[in-house]
PDB file of N, CA and C in Angstrom:
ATOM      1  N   UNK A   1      18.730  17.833   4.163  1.00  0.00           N
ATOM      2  CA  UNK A   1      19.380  17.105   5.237  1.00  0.00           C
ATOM      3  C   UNK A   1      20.157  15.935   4.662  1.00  0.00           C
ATOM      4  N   UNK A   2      21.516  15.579   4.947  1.00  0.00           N
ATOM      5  CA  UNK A   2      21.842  14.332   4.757  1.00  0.00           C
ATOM      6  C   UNK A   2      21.688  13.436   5.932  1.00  0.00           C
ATOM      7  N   UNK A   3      21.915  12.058   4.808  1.00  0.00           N
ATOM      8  CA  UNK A   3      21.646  11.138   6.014  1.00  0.00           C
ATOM      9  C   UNK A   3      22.761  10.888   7.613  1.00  0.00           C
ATOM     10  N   UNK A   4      23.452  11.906   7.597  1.00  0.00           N
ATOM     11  CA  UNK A   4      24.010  11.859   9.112  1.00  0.00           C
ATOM     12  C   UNK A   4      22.638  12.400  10.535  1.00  0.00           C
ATOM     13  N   UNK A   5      22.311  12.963   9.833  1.00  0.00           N
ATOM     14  CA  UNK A   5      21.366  14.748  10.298  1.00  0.00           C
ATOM     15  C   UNK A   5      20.284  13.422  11.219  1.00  0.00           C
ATOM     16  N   UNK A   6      20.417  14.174  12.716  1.00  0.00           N
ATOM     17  CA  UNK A   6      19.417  13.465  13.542  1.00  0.00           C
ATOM     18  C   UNK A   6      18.290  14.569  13.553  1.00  0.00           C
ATOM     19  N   UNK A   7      16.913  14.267  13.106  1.00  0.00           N
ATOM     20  CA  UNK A   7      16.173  15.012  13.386  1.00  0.00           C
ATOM     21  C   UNK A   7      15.055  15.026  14.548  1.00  0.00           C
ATOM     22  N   UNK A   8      15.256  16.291  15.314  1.00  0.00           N
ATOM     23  CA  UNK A   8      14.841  16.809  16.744  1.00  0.00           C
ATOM     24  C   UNK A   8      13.341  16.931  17.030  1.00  0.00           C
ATOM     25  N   UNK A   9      12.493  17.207  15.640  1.00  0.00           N
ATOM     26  CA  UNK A   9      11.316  17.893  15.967  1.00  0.00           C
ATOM     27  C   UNK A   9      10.760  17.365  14.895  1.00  0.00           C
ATOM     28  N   UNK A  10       9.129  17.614  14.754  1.00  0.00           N
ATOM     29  CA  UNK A  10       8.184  17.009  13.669  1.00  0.00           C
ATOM     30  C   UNK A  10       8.921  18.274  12.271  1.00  0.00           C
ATOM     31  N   UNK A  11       8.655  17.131  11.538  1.00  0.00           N
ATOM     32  CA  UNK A  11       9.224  17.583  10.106  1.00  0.00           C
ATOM     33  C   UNK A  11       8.098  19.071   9.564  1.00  0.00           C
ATOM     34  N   UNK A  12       8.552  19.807   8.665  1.00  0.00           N
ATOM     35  CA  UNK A  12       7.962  20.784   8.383  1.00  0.00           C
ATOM     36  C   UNK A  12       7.053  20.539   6.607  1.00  0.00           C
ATOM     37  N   UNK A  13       5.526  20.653   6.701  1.00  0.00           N
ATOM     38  CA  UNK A  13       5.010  20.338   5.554  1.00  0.00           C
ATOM     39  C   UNK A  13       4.340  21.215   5.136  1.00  0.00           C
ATOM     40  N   UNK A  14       4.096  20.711   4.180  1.00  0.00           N
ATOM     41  CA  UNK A  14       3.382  21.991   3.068  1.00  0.00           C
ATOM     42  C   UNK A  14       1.184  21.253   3.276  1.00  0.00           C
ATOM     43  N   UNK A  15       0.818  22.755   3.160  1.00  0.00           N
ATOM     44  CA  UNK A  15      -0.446  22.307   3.177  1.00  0.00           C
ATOM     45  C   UNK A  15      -1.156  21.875   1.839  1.00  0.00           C
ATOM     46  N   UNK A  16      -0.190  21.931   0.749  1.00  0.00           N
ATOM     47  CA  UNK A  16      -0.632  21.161  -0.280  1.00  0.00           C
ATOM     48  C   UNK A  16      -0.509  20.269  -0.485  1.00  0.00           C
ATOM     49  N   UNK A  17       0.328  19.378   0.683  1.00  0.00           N
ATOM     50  CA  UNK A  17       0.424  17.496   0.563  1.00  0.00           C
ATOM     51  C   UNK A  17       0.271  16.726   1.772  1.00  0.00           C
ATOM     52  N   UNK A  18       1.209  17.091   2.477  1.00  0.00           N
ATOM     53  CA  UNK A  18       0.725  16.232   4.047  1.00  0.00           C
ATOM     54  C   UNK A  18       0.615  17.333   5.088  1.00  0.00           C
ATOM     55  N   UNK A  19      -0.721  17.006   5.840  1.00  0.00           N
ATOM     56  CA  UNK A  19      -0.953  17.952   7.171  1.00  0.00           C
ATOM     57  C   UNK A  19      -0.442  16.995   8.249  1.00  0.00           C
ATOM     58  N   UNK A  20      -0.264  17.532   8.995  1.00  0.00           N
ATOM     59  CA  UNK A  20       0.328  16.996  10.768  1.00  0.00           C
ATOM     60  C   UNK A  20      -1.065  17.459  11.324  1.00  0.00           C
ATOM     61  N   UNK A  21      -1.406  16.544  12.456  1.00  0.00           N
ATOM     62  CA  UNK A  21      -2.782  16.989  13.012  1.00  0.00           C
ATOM     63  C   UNK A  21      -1.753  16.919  14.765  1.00  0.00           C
ATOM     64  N   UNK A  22      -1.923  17.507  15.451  1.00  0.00           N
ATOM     65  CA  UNK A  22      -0.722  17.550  16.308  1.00  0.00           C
ATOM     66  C   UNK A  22      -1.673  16.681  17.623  1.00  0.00           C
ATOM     67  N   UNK A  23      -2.823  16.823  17.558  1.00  0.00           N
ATOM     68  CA  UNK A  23      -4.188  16.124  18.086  1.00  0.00           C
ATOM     69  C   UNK A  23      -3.771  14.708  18.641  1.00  0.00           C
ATOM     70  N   UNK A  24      -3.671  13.826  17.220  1.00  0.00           N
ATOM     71  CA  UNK A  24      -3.251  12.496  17.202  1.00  0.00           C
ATOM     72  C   UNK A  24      -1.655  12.240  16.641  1.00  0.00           C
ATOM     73  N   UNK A  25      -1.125  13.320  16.563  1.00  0.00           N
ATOM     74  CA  UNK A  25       0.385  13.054  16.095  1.00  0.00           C
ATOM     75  C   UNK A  25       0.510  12.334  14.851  1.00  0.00           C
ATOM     76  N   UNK A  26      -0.211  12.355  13.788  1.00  0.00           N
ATOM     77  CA  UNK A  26      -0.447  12.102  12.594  1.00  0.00           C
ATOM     78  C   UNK A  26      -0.425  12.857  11.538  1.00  0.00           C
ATOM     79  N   UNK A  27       0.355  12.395  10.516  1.00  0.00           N
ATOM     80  CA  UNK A  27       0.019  12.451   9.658  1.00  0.00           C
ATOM     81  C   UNK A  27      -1.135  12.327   8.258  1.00  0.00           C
ATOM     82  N   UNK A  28      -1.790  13.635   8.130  1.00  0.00           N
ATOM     83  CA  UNK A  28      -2.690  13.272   6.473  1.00  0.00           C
ATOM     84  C   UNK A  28      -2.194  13.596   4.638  1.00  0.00           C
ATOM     85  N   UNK A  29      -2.717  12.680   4.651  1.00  0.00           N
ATOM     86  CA  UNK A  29      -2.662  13.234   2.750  1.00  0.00           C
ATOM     87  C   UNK A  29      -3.748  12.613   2.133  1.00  0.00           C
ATOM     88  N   UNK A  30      -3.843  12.870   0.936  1.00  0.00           N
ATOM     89  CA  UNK A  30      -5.033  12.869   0.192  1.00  0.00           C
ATOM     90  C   UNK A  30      -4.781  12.133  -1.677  1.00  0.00           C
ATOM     91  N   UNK A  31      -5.454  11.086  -1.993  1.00  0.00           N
ATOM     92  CA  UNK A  31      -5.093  10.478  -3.008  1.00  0.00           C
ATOM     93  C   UNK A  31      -6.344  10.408  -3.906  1.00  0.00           C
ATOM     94  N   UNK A  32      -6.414  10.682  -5.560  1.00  0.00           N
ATOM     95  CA  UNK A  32      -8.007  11.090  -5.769  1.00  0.00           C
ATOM     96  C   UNK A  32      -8.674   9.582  -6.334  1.00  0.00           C
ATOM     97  N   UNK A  33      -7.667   8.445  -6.182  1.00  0.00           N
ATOM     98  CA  UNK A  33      -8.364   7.069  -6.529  1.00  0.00           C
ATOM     99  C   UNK A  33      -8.135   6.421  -7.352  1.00  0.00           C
ATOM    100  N   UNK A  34      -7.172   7.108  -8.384  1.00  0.00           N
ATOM    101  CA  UNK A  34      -6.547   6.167  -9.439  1.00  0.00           C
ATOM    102  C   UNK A  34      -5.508   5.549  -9.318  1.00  0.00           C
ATOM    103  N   UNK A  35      -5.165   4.548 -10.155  1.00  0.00           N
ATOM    104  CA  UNK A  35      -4.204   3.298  -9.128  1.00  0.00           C
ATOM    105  C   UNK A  35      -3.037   3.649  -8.901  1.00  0.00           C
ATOM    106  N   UNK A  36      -1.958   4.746  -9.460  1.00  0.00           N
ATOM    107  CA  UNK A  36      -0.834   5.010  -8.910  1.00  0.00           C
ATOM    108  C   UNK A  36      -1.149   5.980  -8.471  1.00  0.00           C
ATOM    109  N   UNK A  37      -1.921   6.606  -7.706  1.00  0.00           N
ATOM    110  CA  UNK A  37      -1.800   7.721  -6.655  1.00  0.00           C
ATOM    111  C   UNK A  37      -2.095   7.000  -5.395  1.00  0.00           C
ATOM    112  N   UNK A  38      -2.539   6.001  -5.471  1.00  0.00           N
ATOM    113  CA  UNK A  38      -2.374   5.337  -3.914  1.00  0.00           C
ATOM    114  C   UNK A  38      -1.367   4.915  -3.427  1.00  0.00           C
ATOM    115  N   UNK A  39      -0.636   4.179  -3.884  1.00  0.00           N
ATOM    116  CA  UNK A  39       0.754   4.064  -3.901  1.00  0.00           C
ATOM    117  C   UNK A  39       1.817   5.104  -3.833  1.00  0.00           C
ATOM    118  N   UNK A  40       1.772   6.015  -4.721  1.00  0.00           N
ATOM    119  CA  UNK A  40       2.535   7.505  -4.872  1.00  0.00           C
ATOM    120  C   UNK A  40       2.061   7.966  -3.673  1.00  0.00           C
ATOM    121  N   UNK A  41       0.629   8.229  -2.609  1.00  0.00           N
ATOM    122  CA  UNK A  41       0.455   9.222  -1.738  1.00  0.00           C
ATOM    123  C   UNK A  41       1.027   8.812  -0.992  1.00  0.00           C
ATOM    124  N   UNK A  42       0.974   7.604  -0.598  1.00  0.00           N
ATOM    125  CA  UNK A  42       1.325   6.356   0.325  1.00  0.00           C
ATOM    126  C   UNK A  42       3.140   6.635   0.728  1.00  0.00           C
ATOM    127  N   UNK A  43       3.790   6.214  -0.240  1.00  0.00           N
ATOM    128  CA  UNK A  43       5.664   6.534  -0.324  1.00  0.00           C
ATOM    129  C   UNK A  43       5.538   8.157  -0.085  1.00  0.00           C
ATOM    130  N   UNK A  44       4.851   8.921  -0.520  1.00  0.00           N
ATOM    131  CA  UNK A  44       5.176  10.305  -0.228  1.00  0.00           C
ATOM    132  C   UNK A  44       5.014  10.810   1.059  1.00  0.00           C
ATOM    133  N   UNK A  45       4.491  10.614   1.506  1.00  0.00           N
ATOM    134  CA  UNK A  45       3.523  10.735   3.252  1.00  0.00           C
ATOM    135  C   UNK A  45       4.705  10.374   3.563  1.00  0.00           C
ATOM    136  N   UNK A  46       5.184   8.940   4.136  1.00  0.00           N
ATOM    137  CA  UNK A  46       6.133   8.359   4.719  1.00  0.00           C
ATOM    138  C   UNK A  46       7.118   8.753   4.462  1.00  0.00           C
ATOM    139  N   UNK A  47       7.870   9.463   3.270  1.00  0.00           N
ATOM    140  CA  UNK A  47       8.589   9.455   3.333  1.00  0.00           C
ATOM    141  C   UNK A  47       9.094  11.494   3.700  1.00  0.00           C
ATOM    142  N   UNK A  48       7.685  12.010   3.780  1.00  0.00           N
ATOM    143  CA  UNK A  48       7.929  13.001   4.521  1.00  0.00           C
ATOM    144  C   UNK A  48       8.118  12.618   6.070  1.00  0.00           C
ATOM    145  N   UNK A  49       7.345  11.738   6.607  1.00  0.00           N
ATOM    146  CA  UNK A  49       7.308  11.847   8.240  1.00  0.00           C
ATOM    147  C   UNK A  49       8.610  11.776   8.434  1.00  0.00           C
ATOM    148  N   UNK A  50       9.386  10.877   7.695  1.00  0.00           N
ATOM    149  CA  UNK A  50      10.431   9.985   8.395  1.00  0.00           C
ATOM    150  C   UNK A  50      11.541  10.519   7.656  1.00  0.00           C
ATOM    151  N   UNK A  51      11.384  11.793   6.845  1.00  0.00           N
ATOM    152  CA  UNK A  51      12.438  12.884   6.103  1.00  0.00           C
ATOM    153  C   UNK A  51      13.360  12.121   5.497  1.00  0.00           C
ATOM    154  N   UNK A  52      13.145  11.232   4.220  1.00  0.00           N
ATOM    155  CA  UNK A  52      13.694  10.345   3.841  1.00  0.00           C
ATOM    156  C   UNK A  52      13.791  10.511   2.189  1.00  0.00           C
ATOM    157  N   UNK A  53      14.474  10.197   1.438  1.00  0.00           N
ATOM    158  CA  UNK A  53      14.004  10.557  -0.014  1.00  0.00           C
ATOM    159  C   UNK A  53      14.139   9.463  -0.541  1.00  0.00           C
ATOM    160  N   UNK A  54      12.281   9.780  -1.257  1.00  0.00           N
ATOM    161  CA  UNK A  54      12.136   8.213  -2.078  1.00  0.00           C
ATOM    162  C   UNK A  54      13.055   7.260  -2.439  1.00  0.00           C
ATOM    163  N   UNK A  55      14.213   7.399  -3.182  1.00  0.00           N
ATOM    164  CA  UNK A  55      15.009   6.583  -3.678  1.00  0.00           C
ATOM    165  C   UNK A  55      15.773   5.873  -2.625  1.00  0.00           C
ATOM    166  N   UNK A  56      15.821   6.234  -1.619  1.00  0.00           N
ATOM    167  CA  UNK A  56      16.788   5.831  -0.151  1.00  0.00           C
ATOM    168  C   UNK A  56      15.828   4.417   0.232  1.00  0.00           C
ATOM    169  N   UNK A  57      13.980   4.803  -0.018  1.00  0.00           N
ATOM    170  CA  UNK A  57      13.146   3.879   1.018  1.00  0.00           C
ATOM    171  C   UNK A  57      13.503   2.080   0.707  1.00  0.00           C
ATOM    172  N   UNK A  58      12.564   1.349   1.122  1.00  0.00           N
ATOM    173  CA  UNK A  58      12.378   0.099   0.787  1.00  0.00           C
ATOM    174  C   UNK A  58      11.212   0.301   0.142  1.00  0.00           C
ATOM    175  N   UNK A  59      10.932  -0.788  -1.290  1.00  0.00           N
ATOM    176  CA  UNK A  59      10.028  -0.634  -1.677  1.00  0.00           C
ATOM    177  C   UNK A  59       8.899  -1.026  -1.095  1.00  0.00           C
ATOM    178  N   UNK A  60       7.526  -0.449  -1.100  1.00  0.00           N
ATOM    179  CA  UNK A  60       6.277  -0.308  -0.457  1.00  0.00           C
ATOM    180  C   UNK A  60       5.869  -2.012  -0.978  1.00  0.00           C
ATOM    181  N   UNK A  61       6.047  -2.609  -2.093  1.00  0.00           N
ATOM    182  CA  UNK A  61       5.994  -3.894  -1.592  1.00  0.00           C
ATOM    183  C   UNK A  61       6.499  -5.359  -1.471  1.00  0.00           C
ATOM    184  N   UNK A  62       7.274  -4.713  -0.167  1.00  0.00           N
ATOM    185  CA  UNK A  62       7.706  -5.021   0.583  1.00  0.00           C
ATOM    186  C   UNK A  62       6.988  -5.171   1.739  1.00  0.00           C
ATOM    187  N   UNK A  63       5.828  -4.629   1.900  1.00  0.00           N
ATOM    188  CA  UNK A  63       5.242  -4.339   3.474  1.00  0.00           C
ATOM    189  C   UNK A  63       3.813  -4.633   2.532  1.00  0.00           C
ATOM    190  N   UNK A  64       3.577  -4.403   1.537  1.00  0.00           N
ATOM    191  CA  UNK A  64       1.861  -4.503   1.234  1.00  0.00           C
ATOM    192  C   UNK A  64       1.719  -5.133  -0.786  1.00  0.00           C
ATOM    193  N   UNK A  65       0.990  -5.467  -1.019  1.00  0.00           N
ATOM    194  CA  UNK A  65       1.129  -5.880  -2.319  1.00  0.00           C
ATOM    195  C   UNK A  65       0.360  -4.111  -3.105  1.00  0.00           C
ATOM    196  N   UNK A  66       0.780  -3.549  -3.570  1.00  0.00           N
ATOM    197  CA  UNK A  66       0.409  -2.133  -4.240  1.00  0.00           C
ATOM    198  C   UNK A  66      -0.765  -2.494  -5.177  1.00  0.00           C
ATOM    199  N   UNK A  67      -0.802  -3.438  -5.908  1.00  0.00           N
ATOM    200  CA  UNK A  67      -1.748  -3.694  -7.105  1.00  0.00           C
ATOM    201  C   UNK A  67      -2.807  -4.044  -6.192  1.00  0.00           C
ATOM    202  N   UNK A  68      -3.007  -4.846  -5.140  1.00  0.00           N
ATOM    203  CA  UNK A  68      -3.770  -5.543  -5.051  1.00  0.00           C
ATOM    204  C   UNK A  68      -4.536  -4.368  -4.124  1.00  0.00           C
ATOM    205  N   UNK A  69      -3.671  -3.857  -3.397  1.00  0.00           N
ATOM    206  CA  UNK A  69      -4.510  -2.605  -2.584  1.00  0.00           C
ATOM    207  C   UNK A  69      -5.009  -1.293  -3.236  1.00  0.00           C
ATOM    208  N   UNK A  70      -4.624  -1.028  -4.521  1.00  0.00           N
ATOM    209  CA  UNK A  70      -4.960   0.127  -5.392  1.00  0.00           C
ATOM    210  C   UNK A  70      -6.283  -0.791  -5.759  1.00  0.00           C
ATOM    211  N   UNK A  71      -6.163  -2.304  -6.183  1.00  0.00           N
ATOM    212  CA  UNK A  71      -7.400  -2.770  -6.573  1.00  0.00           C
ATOM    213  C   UNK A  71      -8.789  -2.705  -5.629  1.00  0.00           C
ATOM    214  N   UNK A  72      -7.960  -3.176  -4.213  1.00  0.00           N
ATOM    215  CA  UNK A  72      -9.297  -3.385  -3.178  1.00  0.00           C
ATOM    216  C   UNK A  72     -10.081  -1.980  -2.596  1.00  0.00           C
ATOM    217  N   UNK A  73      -9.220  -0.764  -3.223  1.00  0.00           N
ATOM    218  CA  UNK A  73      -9.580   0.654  -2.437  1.00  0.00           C
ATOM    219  C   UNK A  73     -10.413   1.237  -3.743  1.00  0.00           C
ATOM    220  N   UNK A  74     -10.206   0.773  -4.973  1.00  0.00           N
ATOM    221  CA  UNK A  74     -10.558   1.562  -6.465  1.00  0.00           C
ATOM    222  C   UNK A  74     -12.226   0.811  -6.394  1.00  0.00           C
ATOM    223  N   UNK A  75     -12.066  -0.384  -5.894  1.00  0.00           N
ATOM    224  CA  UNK A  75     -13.493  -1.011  -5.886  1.00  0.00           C
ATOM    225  C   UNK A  75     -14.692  -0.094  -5.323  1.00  0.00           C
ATOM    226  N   UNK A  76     -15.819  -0.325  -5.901  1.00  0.00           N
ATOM    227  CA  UNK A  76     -17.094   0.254  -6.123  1.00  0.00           C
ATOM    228  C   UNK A  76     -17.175  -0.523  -4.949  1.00  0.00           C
ATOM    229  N   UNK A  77     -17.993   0.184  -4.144  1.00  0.00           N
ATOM    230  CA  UNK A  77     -17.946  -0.254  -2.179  1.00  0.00           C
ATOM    231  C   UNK A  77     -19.460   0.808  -2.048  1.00  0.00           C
ATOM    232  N   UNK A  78     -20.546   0.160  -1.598  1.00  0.00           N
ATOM    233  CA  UNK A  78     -21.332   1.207  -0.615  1.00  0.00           C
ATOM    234  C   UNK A  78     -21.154   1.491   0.477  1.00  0.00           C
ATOM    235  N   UNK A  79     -19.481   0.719   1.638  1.00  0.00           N
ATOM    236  CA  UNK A  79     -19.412   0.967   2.903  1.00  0.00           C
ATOM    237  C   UNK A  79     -17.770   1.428   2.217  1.00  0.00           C
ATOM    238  N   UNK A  80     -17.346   1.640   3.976  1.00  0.00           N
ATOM    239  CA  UNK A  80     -15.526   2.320   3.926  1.00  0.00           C
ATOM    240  C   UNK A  80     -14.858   0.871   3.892  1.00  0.00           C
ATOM    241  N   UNK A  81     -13.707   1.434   3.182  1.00  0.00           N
ATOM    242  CA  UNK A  81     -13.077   0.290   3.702  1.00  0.00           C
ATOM    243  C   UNK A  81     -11.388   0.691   4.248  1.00  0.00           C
ATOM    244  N   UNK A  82     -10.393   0.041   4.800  1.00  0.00           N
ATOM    245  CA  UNK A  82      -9.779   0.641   5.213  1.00  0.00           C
ATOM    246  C   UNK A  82      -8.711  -0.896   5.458  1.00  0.00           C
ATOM    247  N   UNK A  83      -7.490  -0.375   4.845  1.00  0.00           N
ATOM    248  CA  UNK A  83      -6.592  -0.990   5.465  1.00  0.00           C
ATOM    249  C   UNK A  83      -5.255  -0.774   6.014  1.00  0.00           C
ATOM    250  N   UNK A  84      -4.732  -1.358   6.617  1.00  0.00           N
ATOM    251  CA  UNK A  84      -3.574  -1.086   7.617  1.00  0.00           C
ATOM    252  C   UNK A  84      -2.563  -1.741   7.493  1.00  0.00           C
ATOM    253  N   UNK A  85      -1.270  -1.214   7.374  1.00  0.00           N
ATOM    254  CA  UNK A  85      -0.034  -2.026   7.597  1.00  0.00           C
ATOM    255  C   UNK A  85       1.226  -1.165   7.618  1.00  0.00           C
ATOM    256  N   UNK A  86       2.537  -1.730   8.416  1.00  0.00           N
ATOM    257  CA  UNK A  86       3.559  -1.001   8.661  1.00  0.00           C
ATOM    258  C   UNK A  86       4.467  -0.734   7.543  1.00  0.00           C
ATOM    259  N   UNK A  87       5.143  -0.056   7.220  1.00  0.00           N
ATOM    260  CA  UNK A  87       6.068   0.732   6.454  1.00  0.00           C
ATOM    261  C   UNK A  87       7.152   1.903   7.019  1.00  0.00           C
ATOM    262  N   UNK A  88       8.119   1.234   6.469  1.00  0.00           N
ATOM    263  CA  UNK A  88       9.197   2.249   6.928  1.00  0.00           C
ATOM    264  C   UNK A  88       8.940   2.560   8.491  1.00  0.00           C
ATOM    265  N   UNK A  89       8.746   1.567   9.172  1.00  0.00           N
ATOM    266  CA  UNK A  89       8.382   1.717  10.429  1.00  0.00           C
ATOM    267  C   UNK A  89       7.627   2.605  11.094  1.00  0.00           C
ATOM    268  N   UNK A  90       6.279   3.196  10.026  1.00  0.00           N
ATOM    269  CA  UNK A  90       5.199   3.885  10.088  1.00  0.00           C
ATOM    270  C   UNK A  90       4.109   3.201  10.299  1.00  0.00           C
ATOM    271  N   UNK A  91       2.986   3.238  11.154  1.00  0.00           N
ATOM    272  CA  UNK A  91       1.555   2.622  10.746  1.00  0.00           C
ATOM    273  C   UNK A  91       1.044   3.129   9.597  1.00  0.00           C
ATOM    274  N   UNK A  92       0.122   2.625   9.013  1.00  0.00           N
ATOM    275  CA  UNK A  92      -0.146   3.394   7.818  1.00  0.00           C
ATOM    276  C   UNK A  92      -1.780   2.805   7.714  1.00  0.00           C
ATOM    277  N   UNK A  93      -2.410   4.021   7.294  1.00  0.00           N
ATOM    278  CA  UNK A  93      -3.935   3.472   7.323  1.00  0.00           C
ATOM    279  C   UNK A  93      -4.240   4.119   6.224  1.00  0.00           C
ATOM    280  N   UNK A  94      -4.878   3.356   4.748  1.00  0.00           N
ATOM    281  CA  UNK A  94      -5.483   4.349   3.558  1.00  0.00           C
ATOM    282  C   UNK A  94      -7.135   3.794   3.557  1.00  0.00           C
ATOM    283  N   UNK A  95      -7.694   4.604   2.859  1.00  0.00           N
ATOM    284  CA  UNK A  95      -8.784   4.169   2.935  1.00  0.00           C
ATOM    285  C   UNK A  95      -9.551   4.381   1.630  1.00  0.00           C
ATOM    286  N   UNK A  96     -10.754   4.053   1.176  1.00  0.00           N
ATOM    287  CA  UNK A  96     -11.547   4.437  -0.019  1.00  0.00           C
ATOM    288  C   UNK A  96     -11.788   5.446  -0.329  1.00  0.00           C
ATOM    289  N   UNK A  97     -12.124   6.451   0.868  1.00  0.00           N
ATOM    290  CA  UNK A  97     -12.440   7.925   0.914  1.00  0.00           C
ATOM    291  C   UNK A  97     -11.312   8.654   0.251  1.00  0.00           C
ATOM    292  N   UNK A  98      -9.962   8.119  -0.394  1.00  0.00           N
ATOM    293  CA  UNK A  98      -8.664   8.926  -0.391  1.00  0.00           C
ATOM    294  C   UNK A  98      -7.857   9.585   0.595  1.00  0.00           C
ATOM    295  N   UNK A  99      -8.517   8.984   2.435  1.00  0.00           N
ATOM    296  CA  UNK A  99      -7.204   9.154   2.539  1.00  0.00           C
ATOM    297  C   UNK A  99      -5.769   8.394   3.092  1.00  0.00           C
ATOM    298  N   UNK A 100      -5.064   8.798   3.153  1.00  0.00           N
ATOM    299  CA  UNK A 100      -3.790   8.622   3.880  1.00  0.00           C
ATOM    300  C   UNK A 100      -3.519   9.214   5.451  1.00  0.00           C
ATOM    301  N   UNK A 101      -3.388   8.103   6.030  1.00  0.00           N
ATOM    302  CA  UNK A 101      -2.720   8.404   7.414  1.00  0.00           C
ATOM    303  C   UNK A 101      -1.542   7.744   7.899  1.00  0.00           C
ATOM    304  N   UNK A 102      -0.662   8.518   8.263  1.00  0.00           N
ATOM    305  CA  UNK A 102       0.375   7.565   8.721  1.00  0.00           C
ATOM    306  C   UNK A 102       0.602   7.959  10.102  1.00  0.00           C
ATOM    307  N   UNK A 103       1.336   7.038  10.864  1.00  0.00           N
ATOM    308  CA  UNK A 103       1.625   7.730  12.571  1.00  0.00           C
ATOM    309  C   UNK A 103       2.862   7.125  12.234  1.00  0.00           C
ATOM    310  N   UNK A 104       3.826   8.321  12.830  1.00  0.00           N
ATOM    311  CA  UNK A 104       5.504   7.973  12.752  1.00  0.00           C
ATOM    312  C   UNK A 104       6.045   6.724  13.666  1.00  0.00           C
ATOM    313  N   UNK A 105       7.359   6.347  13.234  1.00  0.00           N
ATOM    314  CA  UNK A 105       7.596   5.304  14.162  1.00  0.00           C
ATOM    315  C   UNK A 105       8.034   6.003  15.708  1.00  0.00           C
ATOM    316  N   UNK A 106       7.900   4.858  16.650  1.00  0.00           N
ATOM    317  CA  UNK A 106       8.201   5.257  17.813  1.00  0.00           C
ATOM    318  C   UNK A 106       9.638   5.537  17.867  1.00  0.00           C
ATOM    319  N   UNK A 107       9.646   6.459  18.988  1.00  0.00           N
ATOM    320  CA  UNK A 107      11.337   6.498  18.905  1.00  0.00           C
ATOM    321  C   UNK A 107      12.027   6.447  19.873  1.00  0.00           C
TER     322      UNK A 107
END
């Protein structure tokens, strides 16, 4: 798609990276905990919802500090932890467990 292209309908994904749960209108993906795959799952997700290619986005921090959240999610935790913030005009929720959720922007 170029960037003229208005898109009509939820984007089409592969079940080897992001699922659509059509339930909650969300987006999942899955990151296995090392410090640039949180970040990497994070820009990839989003930038499927919102059919965008990486190099086009704003950088992710811009909206969240990356080091500091690869640090606070990599931490040895006996509870979940989970944090939240907007991107690319996505909610975005990752968590310790590895995963990724994003909910698209409104439109």
């Amino acid at each position: 798609m170029n960037d003229e292209t208005v898109r009509t309908e939820t984007p089409s994904v592969s079940d080897d990276s992001v699922g659509y749960d059509p339930t909650t209108e969300t987006f999942h993906a899955h990151f296995d905990g090392g410090t640039e795959t949180v970040t990497l799952a994070i820009v990839e997700t989003v930038a499927t919802v919102i059919d965008c290619r990486l190099v086009s986005m704003t950088p992710l921090y811009d909206s969240v500090d990356p080091e500091a959240l690869s640090t606070l999610l990599a931490s040895p935790r006996n509870h979940s932890i989970e944090a939240k913030f907007t991107y690319e005009g996505c909610h975005v929720t990752v968590s310790n467990d590895g995963s990724v959720v994003v909910e698209p922007p409104d439109t």
